[in-house]
C-alpha atoms as a PDB file:
ATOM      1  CA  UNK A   1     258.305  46.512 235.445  1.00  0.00           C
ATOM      2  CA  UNK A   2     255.007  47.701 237.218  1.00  0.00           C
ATOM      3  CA  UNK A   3     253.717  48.235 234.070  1.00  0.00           C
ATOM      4  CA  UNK A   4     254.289  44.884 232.501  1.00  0.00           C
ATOM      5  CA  UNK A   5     252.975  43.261 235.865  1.00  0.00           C
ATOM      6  CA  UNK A   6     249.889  45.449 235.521  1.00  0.00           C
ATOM      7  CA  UNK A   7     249.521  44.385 231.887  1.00  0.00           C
ATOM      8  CA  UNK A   8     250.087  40.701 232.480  1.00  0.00           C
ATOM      9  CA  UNK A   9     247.305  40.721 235.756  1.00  0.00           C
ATOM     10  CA  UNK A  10     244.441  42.487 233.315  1.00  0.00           C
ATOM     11  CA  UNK A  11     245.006  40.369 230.470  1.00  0.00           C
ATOM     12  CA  UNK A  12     244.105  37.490 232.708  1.00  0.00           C
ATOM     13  CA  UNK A  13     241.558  39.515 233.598  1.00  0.00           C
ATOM     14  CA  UNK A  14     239.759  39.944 230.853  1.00  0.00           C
ATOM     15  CA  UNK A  15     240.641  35.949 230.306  1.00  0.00           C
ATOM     16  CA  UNK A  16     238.248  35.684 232.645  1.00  0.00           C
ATOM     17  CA  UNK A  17     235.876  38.793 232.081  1.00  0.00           C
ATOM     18  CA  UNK A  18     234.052  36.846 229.759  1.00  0.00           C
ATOM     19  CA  UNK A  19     232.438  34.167 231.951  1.00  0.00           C
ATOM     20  CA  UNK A  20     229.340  35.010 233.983  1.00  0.00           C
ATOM     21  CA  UNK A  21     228.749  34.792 237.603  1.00  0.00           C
ATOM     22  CA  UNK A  22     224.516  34.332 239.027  1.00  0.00           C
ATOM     23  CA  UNK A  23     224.634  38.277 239.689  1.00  0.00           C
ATOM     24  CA  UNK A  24     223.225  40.003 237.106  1.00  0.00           C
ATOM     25  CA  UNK A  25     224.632  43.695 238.703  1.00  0.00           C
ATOM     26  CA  UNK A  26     228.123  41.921 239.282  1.00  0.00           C
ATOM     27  CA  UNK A  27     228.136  40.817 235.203  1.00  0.00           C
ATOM     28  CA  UNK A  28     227.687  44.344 234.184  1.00  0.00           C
ATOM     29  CA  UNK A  29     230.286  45.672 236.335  1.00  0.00           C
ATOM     30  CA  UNK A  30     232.641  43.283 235.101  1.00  0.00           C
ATOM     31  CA  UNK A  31     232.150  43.722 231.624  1.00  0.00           C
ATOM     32  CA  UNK A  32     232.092  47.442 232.209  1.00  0.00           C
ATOM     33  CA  UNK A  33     235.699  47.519 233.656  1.00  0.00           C
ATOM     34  CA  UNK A  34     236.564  44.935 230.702  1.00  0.00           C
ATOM     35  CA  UNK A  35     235.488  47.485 228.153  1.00  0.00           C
ATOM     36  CA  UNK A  36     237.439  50.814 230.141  1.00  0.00           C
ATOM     37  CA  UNK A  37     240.550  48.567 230.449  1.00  0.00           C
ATOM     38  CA  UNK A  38     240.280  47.911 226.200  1.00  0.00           C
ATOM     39  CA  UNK A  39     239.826  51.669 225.987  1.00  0.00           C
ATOM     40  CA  UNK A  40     242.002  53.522 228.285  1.00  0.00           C
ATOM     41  CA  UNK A  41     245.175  50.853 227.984  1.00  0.00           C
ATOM     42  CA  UNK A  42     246.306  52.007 224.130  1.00  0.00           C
ATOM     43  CA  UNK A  43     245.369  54.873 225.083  1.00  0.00           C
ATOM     44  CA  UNK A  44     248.031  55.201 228.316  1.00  0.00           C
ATOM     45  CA  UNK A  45     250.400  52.669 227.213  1.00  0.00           C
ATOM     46  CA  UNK A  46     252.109  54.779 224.612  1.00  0.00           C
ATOM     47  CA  UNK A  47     252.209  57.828 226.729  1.00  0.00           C
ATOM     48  CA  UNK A  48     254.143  55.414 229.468  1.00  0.00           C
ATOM     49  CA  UNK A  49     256.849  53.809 226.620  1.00  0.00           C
ATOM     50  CA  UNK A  50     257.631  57.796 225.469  1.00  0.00           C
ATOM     51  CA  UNK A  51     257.810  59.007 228.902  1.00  0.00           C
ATOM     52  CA  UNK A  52     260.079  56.122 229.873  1.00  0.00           C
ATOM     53  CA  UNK A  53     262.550  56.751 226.670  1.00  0.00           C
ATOM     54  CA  UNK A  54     262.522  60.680 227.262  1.00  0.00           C
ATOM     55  CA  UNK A  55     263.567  60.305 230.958  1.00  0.00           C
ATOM     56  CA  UNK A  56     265.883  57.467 230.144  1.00  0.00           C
ATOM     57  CA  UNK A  57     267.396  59.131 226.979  1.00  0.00           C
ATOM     58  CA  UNK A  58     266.511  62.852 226.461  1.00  0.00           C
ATOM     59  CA  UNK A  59     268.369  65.864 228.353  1.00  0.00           C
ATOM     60  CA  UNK A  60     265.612  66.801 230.429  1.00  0.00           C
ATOM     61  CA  UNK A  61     265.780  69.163 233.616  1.00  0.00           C
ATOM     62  CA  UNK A  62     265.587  67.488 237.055  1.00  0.00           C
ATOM     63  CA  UNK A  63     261.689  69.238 237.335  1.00  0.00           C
ATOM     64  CA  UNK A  64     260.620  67.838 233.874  1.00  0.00           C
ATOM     65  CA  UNK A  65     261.672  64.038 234.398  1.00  0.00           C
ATOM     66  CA  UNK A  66     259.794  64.301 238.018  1.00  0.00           C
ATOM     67  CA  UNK A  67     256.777  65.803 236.580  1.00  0.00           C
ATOM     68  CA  UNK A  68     256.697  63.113 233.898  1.00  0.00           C
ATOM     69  CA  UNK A  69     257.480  59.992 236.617  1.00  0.00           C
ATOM     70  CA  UNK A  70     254.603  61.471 238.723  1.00  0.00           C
ATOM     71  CA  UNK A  71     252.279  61.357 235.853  1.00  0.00           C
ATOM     72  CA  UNK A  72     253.397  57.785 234.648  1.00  0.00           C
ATOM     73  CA  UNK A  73     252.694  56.333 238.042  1.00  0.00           C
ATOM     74  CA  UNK A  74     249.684  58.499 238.629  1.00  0.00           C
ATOM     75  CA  UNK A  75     248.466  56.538 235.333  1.00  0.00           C
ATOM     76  CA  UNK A  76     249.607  53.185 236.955  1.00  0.00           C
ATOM     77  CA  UNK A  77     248.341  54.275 240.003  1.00  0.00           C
ATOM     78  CA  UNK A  78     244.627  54.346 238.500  1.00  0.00           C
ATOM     79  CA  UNK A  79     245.252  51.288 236.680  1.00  0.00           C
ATOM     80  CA  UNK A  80     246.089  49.482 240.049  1.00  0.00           C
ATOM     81  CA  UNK A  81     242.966  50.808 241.928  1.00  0.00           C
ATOM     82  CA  UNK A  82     240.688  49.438 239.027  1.00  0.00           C
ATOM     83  CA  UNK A  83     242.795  46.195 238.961  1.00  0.00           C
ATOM     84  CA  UNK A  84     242.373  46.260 242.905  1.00  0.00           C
ATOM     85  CA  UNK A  85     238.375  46.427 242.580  1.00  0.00           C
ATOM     86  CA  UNK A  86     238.543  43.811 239.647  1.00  0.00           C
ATOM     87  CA  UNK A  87     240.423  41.397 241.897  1.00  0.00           C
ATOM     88  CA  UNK A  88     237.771  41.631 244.687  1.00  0.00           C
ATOM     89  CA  UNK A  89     234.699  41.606 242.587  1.00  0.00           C
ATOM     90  CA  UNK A  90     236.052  38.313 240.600  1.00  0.00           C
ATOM     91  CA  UNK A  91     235.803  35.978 244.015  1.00  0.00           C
ATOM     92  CA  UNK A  92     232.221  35.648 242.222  1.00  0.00           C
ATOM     93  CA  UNK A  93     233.608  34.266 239.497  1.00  0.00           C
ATOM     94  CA  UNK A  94     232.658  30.186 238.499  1.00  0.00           C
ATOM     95  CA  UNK A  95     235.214  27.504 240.717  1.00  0.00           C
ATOM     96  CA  UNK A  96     236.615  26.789 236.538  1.00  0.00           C
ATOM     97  CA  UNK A  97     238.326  29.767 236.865  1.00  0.00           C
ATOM     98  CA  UNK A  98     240.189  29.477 240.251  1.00  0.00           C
ATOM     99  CA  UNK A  99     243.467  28.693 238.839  1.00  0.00           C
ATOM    100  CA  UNK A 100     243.208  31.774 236.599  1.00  0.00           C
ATOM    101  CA  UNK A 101     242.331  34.255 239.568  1.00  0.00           C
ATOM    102  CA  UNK A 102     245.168  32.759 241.883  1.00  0.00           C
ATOM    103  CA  UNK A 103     247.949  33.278 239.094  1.00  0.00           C
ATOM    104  CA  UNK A 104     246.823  36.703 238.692  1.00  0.00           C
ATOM    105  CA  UNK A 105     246.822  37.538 242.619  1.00  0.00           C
ATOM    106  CA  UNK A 106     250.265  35.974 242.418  1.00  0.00           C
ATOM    107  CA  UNK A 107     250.800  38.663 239.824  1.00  0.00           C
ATOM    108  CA  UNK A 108     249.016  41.850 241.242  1.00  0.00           C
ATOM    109  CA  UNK A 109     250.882  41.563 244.513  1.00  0.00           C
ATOM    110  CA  UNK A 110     254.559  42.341 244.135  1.00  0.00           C
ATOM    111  CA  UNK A 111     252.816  45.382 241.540  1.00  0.00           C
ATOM    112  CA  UNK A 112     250.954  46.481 244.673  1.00  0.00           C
ATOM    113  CA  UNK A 113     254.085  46.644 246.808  1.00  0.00           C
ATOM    114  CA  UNK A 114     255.913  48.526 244.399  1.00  0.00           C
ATOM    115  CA  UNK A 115     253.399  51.148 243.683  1.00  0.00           C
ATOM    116  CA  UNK A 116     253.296  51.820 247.729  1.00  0.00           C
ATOM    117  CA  UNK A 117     256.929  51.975 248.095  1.00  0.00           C
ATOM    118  CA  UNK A 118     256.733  54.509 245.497  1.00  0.00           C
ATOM    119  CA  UNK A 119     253.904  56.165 246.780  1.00  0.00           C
ATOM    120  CA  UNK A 120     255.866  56.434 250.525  1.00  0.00           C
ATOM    121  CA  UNK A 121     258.838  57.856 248.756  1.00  0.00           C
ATOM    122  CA  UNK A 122     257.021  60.638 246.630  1.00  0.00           C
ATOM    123  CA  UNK A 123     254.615  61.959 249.647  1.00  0.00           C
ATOM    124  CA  UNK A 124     258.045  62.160 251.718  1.00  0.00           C
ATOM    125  CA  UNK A 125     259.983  63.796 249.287  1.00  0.00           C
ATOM    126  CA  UNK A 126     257.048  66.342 248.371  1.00  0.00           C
ATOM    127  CA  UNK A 127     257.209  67.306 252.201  1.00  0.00           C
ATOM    128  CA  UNK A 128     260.672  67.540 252.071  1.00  0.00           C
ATOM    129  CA  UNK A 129     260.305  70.066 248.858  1.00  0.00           C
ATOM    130  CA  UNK A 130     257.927  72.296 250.611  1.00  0.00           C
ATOM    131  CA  UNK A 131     259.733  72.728 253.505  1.00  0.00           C
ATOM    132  CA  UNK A 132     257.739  70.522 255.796  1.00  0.00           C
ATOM    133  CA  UNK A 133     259.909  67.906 256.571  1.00  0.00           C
ATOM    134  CA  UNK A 134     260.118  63.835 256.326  1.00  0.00           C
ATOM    135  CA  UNK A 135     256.589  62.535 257.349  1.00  0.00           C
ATOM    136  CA  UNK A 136     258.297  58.793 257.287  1.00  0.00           C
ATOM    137  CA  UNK A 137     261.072  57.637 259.412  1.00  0.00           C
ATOM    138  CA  UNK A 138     262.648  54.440 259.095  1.00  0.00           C
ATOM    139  CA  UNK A 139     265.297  52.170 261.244  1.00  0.00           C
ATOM    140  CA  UNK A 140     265.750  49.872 258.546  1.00  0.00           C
ATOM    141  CA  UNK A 141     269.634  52.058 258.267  1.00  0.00           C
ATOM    142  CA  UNK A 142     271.260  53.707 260.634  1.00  0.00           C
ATOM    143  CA  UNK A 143     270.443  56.948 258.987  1.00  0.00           C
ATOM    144  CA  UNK A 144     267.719  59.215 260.072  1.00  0.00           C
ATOM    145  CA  UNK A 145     266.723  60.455 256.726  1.00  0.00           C
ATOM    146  CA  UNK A 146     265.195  57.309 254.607  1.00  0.00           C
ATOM    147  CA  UNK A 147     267.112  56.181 251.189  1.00  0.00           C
ATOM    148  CA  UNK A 148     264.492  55.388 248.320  1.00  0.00           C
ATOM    149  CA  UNK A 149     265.523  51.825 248.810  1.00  0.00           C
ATOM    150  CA  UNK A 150     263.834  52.111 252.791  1.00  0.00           C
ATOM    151  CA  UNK A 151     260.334  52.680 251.234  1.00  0.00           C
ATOM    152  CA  UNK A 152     260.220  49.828 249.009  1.00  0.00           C
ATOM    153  CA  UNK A 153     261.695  47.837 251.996  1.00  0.00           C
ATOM    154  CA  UNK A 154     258.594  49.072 254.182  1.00  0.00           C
ATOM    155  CA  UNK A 155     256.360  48.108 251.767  1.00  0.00           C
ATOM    156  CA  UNK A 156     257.413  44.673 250.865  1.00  0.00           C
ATOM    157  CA  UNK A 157     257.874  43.921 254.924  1.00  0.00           C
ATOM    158  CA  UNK A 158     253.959  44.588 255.387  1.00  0.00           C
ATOM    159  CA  UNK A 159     253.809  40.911 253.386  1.00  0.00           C
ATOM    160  CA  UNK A 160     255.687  39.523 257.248  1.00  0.00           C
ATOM    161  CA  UNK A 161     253.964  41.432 259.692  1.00  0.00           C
ATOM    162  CA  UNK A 162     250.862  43.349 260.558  1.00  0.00           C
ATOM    163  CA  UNK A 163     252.044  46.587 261.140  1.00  0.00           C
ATOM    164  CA  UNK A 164     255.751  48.236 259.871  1.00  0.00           C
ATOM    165  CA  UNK A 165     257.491  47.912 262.630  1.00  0.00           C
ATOM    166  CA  UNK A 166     260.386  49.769 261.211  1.00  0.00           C
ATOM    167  CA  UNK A 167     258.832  52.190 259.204  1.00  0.00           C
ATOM    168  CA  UNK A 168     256.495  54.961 260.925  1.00  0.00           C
ATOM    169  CA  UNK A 169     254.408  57.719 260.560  1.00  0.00           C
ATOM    170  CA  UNK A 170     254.549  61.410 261.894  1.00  0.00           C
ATOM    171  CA  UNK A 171     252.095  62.730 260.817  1.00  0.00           C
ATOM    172  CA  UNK A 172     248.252  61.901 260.277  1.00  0.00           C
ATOM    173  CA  UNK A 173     248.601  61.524 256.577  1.00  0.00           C
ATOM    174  CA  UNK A 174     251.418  59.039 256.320  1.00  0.00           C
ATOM    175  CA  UNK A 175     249.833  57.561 258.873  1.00  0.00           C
ATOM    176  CA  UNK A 176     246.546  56.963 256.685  1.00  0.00           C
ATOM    177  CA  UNK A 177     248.288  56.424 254.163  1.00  0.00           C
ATOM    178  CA  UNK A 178     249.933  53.481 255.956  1.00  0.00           C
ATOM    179  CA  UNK A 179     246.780  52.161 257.072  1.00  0.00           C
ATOM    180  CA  UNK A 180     245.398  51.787 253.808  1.00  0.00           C
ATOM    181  CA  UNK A 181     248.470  50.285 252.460  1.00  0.00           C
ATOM    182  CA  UNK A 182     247.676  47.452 255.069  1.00  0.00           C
ATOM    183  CA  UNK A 183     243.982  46.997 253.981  1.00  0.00           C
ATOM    184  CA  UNK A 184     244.851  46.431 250.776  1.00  0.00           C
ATOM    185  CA  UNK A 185     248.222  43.893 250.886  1.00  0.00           C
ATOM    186  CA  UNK A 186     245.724  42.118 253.719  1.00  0.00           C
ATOM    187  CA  UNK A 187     243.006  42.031 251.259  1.00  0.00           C
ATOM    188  CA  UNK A 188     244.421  40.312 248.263  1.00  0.00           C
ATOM    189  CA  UNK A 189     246.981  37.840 250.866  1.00  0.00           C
ATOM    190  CA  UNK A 190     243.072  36.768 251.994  1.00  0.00           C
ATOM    191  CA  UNK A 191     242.123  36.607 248.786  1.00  0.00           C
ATOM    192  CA  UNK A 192     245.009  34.440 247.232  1.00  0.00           C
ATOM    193  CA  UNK A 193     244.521  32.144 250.456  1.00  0.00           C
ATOM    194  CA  UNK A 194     241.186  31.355 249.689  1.00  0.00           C
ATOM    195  CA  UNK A 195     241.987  30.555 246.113  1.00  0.00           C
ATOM    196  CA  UNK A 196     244.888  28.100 247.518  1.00  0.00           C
ATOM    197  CA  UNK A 197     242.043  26.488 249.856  1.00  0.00           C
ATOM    198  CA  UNK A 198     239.919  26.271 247.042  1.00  0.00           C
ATOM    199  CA  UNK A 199     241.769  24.671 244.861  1.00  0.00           C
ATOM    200  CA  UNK A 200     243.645  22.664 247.289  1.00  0.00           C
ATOM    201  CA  UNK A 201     240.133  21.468 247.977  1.00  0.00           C
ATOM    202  CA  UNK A 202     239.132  21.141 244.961  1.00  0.00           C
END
């Protein structure tokens, strides 16, 4: 599903990758990340399909089907921080393509959410596998110890509020990690308001 939200987002990207803006350095970076998205993407995509079917369908050991989940996302992982810099460096773009831009923030957002509630989830359950403990705790449940579904809760909740009220940090890194998470669902919510003004405006 991430995937196919990622997919849909840079293919109205590169929709739109082929207009030009008055900044000559801001062109070039554009059509740059146009031509690394055309290369890497059939490159990753069928690695992601077989990974999907062999953890779906294939008899594989609890360590093998983690190892290959934490490489899939770590591929959609990139693919969302180049998306993320795409979305930011596009405010540039000509008031034509406004409508374009806002259906792909529209897009990019729920992807975001879902890669962080992901993201929460593995870093806690890596601590928990080394022996250091849950660095996330959550009142969302009455349990102490978070269910997967807590994480993804947290991160769609950050869309409501400013801070997680009911998901925290104990230690520095979740706590960064948290912070960032913030800057970023802030970021594009500002940027998909100002296309709404804009073309409310308009």
């Amino acid at each position: 599903m991430v995937a196919l939200l990622q997919g849909i987002s840079g293919n109205l990207f590169l929709l739109a990758s082929g207009e030009s803006t008055p900044y000559s350095l801001l062109n070039y970076s554009i059509a740059f990340l146009a031509y690394i998205r055309e290369s890497v993407g059939p490159v990753a995509l069928p690695f992601l399909i077989a990974s999907a079917f062999a953890c779906l369908f294939c008899p594989l050991t609890p360590r093998w089907r983690r190892l290959l989940v934490d490489i899939m996302f770590a591929l959609v992982g990139l693919r969302l921080l180049t998306l993320f810099g795409i979305l930011n460096l596009m405010i540039f773009f000509p008031p034509s393509d406004r409508i374009l831009l806002f259906s792909q923030l529209l897009i990019f957002l729920p992807c975001l959410l879902l890669v962080w509630g992901w993201l929460y989830w593995r870093f806690d359950s890596y601590s928990v596998a080394v022996g250091r403990g849950r660095i996330f705790s959550s009142s969302t449940s009455g349990d102490k110890i978070p269910s997967p579904v807590d994480y993804f809760i947290a991160s769609f909740t950050s869309l409501l509020t400013n801070t997680l009220d009911n998901f925290d940090g104990t230690t520095r890194v979740a706590r960064v990690l948290i912070y960032i998470h913030g800057i970023m669902t802030w970021d594009i919510m500002a940027l998909a308001l100002s296309r709404a003004i804009a073309l409310a405006s308009a």
